[in-house]
N, C-alpha and C. Protein backbone atom coordinates (compact mmCIF):
# COMPACT_ATOMS: atom_id res chain seq x y z
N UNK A 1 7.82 -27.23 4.98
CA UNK A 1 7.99 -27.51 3.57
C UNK A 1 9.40 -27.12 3.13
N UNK A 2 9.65 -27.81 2.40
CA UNK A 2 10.95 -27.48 1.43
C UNK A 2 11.11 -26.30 0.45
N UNK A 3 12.42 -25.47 0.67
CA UNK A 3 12.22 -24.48 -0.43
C UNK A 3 12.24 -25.29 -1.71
N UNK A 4 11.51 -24.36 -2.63
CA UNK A 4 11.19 -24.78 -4.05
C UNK A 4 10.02 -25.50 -4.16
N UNK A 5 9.73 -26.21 -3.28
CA UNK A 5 8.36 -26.60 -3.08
C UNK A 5 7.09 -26.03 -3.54
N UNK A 6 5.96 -26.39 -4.25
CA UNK A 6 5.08 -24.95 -5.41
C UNK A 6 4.32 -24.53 -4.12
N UNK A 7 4.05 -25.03 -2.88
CA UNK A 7 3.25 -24.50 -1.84
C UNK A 7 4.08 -23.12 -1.33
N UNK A 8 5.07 -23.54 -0.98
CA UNK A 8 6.21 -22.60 -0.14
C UNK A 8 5.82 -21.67 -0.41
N UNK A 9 5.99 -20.69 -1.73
CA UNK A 9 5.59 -18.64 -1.95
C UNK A 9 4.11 -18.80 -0.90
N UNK A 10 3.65 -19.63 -1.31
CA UNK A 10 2.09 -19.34 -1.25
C UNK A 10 1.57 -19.12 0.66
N UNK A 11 2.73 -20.37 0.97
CA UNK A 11 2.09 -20.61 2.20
C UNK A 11 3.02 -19.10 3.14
N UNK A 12 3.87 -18.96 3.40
CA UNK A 12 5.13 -17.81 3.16
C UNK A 12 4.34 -16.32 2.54
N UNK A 13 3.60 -16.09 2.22
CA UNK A 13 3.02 -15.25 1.88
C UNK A 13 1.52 -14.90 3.18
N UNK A 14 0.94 -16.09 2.98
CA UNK A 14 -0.07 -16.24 3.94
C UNK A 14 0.58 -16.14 5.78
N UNK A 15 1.75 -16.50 5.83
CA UNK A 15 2.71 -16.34 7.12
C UNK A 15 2.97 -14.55 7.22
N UNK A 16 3.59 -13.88 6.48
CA UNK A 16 4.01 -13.02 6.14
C UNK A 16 2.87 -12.14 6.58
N UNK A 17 1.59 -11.78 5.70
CA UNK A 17 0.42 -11.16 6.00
C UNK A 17 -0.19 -11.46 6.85
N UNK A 18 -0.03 -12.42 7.98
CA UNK A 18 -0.15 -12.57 9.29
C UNK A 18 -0.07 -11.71 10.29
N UNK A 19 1.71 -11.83 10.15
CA UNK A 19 2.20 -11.46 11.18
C UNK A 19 2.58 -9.48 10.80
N UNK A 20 2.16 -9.60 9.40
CA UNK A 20 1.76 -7.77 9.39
C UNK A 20 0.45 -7.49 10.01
N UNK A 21 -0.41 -8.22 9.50
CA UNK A 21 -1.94 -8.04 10.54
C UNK A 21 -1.53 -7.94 12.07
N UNK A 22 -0.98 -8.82 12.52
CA UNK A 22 -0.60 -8.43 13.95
C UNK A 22 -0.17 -7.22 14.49
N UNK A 23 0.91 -6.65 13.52
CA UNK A 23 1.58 -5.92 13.95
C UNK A 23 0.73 -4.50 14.26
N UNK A 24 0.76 -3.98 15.49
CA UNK A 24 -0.28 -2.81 15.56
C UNK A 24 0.95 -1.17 15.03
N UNK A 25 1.06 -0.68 14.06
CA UNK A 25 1.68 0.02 13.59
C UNK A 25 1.83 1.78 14.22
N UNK A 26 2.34 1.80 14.94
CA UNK A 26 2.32 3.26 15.72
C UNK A 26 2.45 4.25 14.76
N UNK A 27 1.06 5.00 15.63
CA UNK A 27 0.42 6.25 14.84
C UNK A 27 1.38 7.72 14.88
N UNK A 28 2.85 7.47 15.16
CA UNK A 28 3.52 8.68 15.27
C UNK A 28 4.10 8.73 13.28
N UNK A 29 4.27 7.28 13.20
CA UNK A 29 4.91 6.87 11.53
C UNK A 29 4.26 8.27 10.93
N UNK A 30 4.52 8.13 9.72
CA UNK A 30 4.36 8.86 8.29
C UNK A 30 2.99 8.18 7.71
N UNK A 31 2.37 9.05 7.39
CA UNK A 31 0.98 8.84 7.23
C UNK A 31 0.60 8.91 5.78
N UNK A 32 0.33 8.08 4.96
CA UNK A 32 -0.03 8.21 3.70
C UNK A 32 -1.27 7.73 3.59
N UNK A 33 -2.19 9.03 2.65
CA UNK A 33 -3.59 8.88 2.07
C UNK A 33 -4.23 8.41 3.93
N UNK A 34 -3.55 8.82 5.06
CA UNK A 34 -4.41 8.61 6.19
C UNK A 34 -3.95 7.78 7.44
N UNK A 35 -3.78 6.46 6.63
CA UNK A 35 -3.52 5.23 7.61
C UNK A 35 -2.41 4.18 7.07
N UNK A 36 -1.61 4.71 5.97
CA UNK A 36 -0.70 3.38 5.14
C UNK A 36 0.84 3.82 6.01
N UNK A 37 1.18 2.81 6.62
CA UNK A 37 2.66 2.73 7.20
C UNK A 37 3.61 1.79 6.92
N UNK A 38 3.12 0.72 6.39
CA UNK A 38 3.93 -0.51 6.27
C UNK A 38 3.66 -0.82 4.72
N UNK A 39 4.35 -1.01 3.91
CA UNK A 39 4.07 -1.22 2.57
C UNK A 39 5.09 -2.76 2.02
N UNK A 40 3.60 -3.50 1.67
CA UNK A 40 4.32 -4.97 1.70
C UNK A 40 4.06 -5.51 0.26
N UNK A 41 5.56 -6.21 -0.42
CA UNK A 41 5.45 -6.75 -1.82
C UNK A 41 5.85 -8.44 -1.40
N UNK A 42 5.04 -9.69 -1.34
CA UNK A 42 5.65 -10.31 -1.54
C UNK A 42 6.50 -10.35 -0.34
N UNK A 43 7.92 -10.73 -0.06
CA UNK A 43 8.89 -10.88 0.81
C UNK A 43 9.44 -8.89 0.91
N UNK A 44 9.23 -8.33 -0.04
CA UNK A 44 9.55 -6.79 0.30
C UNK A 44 8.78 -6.30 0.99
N UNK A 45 9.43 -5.82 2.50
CA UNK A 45 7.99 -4.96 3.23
C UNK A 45 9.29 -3.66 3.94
N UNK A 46 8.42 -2.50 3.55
CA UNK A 46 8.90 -1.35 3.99
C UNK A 46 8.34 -0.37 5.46
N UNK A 47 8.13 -0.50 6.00
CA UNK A 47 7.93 0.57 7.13
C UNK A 47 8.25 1.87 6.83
N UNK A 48 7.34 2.77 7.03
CA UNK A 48 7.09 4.56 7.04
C UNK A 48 7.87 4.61 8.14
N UNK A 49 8.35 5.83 8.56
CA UNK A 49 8.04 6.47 9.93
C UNK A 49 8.36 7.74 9.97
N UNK A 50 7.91 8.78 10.85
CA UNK A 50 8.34 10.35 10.86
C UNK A 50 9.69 10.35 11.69
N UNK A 51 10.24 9.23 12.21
CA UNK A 51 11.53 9.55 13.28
C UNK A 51 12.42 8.07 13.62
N UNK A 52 13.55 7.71 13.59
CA UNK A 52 14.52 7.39 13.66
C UNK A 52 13.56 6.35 14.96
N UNK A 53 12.83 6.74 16.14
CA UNK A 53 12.81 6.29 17.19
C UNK A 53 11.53 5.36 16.81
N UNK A 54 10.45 6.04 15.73
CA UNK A 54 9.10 5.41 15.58
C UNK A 54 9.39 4.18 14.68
N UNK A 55 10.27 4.57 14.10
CA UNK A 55 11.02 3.26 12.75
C UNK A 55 11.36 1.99 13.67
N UNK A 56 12.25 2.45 14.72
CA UNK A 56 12.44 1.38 15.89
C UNK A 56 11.29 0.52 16.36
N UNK A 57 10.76 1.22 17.15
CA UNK A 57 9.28 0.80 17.29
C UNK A 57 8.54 -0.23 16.63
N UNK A 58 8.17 0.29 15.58
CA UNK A 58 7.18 -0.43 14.45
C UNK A 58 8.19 -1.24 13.62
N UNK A 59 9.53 -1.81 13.61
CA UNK A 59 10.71 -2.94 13.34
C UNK A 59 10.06 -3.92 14.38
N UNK A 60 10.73 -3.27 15.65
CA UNK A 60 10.88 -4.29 16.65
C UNK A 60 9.35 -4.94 16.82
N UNK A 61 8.38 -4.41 16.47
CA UNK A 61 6.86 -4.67 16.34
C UNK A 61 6.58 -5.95 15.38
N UNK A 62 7.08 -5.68 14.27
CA UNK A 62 6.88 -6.26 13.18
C UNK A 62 7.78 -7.58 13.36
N UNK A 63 8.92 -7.74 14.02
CA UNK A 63 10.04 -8.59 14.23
C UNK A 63 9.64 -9.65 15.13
N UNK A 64 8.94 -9.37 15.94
CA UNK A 64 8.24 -9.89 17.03
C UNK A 64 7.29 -10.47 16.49
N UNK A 65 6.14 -9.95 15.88
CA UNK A 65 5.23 -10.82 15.27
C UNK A 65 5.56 -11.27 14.61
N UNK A 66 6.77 -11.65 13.44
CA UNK A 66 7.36 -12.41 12.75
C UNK A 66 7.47 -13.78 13.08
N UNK A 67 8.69 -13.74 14.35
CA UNK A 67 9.14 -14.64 14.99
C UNK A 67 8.13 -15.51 15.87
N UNK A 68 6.85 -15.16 16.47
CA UNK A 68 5.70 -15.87 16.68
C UNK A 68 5.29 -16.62 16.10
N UNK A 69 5.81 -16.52 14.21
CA UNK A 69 4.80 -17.36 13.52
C UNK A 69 6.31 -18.13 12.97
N UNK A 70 7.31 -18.21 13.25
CA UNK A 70 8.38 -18.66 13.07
C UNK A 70 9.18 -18.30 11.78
N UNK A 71 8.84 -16.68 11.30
CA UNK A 71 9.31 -16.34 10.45
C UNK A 71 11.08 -15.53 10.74
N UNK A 72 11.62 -15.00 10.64
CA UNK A 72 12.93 -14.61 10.91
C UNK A 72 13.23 -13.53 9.71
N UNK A 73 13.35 -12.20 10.51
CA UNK A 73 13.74 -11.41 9.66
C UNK A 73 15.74 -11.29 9.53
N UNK A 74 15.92 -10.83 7.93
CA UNK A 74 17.29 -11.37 7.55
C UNK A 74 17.91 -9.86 8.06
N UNK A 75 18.93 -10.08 8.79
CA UNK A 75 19.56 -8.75 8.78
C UNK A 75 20.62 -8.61 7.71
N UNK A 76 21.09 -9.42 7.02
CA UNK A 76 21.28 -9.03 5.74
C UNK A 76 20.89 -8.14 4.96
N UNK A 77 19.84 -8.21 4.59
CA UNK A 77 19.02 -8.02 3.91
C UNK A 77 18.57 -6.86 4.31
N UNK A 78 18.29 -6.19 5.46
CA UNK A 78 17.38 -5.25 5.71
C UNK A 78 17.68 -3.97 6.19
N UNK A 79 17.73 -3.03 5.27
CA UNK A 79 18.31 -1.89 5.34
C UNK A 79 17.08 -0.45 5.48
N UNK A 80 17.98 0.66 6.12
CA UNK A 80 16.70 1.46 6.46
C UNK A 80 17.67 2.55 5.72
N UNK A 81 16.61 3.62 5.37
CA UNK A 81 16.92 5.34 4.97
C UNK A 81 16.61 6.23 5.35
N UNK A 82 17.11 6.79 5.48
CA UNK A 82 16.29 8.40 6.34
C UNK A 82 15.88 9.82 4.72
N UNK A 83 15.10 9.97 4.57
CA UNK A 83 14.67 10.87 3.73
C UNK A 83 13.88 12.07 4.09
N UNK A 84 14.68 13.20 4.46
CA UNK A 84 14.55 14.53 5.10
C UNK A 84 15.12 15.58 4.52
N UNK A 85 14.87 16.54 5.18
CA UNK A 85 15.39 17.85 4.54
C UNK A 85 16.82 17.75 5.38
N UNK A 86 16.63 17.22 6.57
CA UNK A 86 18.23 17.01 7.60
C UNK A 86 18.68 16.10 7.41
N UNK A 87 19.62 15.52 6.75
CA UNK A 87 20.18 14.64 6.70
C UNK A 87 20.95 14.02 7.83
N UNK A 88 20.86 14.47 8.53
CA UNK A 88 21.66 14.38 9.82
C UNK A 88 21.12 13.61 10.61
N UNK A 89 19.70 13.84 10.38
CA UNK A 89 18.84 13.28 11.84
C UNK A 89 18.98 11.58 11.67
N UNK A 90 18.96 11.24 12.69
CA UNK A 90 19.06 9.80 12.96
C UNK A 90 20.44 9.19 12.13
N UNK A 91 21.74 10.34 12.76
CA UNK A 91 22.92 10.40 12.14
C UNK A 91 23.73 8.82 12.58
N UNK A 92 23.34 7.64 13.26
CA UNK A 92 23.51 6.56 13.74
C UNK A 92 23.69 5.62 12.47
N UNK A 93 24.83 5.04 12.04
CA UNK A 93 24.74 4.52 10.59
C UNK A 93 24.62 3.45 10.65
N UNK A 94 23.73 2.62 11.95
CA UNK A 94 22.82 1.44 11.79
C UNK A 94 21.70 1.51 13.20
N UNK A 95 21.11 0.70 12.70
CA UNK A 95 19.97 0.64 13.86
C UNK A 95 19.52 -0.69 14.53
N UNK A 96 19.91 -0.98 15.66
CA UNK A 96 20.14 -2.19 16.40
C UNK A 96 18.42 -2.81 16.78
N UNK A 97 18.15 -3.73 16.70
CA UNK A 97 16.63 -4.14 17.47
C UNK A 97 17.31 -5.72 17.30
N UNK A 98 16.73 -5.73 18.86
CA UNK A 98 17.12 -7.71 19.27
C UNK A 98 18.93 -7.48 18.86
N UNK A 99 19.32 -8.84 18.62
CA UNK A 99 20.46 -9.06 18.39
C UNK A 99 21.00 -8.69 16.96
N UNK A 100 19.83 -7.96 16.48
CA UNK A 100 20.34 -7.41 14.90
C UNK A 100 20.32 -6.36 14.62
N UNK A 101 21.29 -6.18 13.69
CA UNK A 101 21.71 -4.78 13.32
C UNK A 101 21.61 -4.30 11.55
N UNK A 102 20.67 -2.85 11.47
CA UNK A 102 20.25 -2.83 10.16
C UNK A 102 21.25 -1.83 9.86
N UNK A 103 21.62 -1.89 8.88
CA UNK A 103 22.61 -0.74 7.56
C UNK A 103 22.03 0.48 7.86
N UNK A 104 22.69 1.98 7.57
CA UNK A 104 21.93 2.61 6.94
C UNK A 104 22.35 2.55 5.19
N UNK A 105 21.61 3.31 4.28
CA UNK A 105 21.78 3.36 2.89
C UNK A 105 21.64 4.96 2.59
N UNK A 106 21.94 5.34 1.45
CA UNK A 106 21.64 6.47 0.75
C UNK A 106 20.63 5.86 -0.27
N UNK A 107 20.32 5.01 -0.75
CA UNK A 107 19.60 4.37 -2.08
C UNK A 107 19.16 3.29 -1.40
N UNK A 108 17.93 2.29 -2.58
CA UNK A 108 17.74 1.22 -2.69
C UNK A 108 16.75 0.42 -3.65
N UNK A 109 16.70 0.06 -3.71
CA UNK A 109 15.82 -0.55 -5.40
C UNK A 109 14.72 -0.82 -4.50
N UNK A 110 13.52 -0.67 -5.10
CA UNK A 110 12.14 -1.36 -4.38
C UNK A 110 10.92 -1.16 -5.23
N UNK A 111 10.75 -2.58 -5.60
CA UNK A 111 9.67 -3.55 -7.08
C UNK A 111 10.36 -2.39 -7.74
N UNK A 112 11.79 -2.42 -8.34
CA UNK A 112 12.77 -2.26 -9.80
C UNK A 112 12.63 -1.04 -9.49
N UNK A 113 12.24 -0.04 -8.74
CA UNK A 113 12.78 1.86 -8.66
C UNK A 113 13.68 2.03 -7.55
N UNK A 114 14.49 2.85 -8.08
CA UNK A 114 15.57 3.31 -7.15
C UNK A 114 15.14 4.09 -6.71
N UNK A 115 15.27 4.40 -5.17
CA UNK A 115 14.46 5.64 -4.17
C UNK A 115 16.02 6.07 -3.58
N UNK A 116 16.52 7.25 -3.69
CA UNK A 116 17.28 8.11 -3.05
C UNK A 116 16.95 8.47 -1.70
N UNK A 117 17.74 9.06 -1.05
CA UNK A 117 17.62 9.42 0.28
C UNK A 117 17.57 11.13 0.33
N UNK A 118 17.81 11.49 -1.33
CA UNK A 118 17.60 12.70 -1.62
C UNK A 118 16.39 13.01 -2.98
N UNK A 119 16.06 11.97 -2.92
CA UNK A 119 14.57 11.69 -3.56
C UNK A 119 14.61 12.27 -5.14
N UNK A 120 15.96 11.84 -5.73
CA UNK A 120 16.18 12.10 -6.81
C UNK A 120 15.97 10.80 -7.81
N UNK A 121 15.63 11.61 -9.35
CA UNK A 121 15.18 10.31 -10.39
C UNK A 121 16.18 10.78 -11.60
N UNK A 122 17.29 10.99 -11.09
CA UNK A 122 18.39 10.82 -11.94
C UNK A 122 18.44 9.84 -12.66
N UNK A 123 19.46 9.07 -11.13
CA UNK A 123 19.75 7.81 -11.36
C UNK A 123 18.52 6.82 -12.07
N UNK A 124 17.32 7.24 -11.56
CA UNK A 124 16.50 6.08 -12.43
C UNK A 124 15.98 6.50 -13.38
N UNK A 125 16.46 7.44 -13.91
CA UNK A 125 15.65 8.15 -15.58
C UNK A 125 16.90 7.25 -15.94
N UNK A 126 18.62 7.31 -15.94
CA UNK A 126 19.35 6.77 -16.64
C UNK A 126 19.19 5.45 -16.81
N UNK A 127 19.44 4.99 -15.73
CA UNK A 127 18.82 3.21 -15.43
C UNK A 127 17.74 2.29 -16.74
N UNK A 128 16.55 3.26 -16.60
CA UNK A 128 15.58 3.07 -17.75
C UNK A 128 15.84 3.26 -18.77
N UNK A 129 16.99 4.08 -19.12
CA UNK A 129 17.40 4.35 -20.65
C UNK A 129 18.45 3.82 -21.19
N UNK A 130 19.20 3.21 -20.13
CA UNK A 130 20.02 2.04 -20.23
C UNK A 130 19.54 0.44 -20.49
N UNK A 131 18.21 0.33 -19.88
CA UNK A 131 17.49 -0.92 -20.42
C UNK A 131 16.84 -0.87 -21.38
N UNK A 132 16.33 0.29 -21.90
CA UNK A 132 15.77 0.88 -23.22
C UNK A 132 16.83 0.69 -24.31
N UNK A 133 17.96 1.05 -24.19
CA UNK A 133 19.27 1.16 -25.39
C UNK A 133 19.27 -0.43 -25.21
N UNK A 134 19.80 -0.96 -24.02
CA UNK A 134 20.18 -2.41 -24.88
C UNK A 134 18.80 -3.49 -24.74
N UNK A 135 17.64 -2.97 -24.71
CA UNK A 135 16.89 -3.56 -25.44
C UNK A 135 16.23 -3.93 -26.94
N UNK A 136 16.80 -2.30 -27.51
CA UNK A 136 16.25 -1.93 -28.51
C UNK A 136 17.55 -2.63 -29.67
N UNK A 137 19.03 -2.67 -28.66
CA UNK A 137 20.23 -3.46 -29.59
C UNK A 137 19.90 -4.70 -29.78
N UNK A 138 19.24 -5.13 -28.86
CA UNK A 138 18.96 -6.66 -28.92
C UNK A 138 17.69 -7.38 -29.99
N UNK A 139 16.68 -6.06 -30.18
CA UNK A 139 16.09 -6.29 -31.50
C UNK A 139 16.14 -5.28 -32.65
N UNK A 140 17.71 -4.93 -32.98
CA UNK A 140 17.80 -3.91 -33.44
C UNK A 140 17.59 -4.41 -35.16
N UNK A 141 18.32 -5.64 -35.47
CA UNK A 141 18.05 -6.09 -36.51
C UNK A 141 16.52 -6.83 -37.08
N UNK A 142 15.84 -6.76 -35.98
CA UNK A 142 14.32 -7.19 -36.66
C UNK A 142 13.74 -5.94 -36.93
N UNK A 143 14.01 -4.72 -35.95
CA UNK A 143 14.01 -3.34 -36.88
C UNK A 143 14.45 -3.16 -37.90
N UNK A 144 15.24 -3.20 -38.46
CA UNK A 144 16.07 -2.36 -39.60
C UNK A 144 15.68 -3.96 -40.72
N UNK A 145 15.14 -4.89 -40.63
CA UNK A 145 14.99 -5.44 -41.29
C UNK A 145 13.61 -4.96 -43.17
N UNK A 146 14.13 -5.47 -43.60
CA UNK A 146 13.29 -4.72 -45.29
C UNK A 146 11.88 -5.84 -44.85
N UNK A 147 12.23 -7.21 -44.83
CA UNK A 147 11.15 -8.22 -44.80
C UNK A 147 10.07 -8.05 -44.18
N UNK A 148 9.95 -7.02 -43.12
CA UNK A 148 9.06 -6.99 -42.02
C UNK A 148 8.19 -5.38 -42.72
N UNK A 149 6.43 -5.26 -42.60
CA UNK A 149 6.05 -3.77 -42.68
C UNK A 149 6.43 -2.83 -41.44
N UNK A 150 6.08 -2.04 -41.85
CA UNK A 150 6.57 -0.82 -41.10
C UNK A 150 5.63 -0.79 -39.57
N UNK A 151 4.30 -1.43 -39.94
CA UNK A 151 3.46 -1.16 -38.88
C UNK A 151 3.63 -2.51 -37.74
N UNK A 152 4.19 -3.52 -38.40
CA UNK A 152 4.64 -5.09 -37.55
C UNK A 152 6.23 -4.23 -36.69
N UNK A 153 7.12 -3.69 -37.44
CA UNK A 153 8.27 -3.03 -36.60
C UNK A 153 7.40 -2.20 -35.37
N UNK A 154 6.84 -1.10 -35.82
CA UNK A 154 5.90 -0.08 -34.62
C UNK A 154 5.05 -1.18 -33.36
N UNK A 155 4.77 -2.34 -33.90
CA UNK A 155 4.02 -3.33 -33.15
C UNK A 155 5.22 -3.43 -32.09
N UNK A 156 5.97 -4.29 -32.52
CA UNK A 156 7.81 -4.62 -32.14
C UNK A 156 7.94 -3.65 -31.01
N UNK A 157 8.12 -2.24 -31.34
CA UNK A 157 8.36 -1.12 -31.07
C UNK A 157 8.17 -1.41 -29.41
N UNK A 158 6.03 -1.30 -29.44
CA UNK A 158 5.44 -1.03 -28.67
C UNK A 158 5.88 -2.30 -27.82
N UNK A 159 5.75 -3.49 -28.08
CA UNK A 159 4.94 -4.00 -27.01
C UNK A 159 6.64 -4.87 -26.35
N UNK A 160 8.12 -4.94 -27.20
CA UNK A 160 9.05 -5.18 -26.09
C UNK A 160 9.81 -3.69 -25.52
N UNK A 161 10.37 -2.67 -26.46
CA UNK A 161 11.27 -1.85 -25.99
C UNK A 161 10.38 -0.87 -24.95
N UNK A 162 9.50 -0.20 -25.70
CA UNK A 162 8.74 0.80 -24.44
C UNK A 162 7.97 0.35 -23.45
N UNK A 163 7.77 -1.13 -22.86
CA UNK A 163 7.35 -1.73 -21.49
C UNK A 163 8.91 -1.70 -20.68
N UNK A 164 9.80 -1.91 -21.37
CA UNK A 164 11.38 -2.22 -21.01
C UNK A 164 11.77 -0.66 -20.39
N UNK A 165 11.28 0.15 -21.07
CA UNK A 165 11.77 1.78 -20.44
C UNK A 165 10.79 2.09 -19.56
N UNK A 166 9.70 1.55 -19.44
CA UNK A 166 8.49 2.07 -18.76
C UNK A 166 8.86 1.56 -17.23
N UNK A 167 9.29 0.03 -17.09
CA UNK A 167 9.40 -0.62 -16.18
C UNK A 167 10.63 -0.03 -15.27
N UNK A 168 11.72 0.06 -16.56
CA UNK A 168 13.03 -0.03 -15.86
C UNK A 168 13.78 -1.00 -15.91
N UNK A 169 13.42 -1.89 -16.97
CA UNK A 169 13.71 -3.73 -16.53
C UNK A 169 14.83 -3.93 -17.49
């Protein structure tokens, strides 16, 4: 199918959750609530792991079952972090599998939150309050307007500026 095509997300999605089902996810990863290692949005999919070597692993895993179903992961696109008390470990500032080679990062946005590599919410407390300010400029005059009650502004209030800070958007 053609991109833009209304099937394409759909069918691309159904490809996608495939070839994660395939993928058998090694039990050395990072373990959340038990058994969660791979965390998939859509075209965003993240891999856990406890070590530089298991991250390898469960890539080249996932890359493989990709390419079976004729999907192709972007090395553009695909960047890894190390988030430890050592910053050091897996001091290699990319990580090679097949003929591709991934970045490392200190940061990265994922579904609109910024995740640090020092697991700080600085940067994304400001971020949010930066989409909060020029959201609230952008209906600043239907606020301050006389024509409107007080409880239609609080409506206003609620339902564009504080989803806008909540999100981050």
């Amino acid at each position: 199918m053609k991109q833009g095509d209304a099937l394409s997300p759909l069918l691309f999605n159904f490809g996608l959750e495939c070839a994660i089902r395939r993928v058998h996810i090694n039990q050395d990863g990072l373990k959340l609530n038990g058994t969660l290692q791979l965390l998939a949005y859509a075209d965003d999919v993240n891999i856990l792991a406890g070590s530089i070597h298991t991250l390898k692993e469960n890539a080249e895993a996932l890359v493989a079952a990709a390419r079976e179903i004729g999907l192709e992961v972007s090395a553009d696109k695909t960047k890894y972090m190390v988030m430890c008390e050592d910053q050091n470990a897996g001091q290699n500032h990319s990580v090679r599998i097949d003929n591709s080679t991934f970045e490392r990062v200190e940061e990265f946005k994922y579904l609109g939150t910024t995740l640090t590599n020092q697991n700080s919410i600085v940067e994304e407390i400001k971020s949010r309050l930066r989409s909060g300010s020029a959201c609230y400029h952008s209906v600043q005059n239907v606020l301050s307007s006389r024509l409107l009650s007080k409880n239609l502004k609080m409506k206003v209030y609620r339902t564009i500026i504080l989803p806008v800070v909540k999100l981050g958007r």
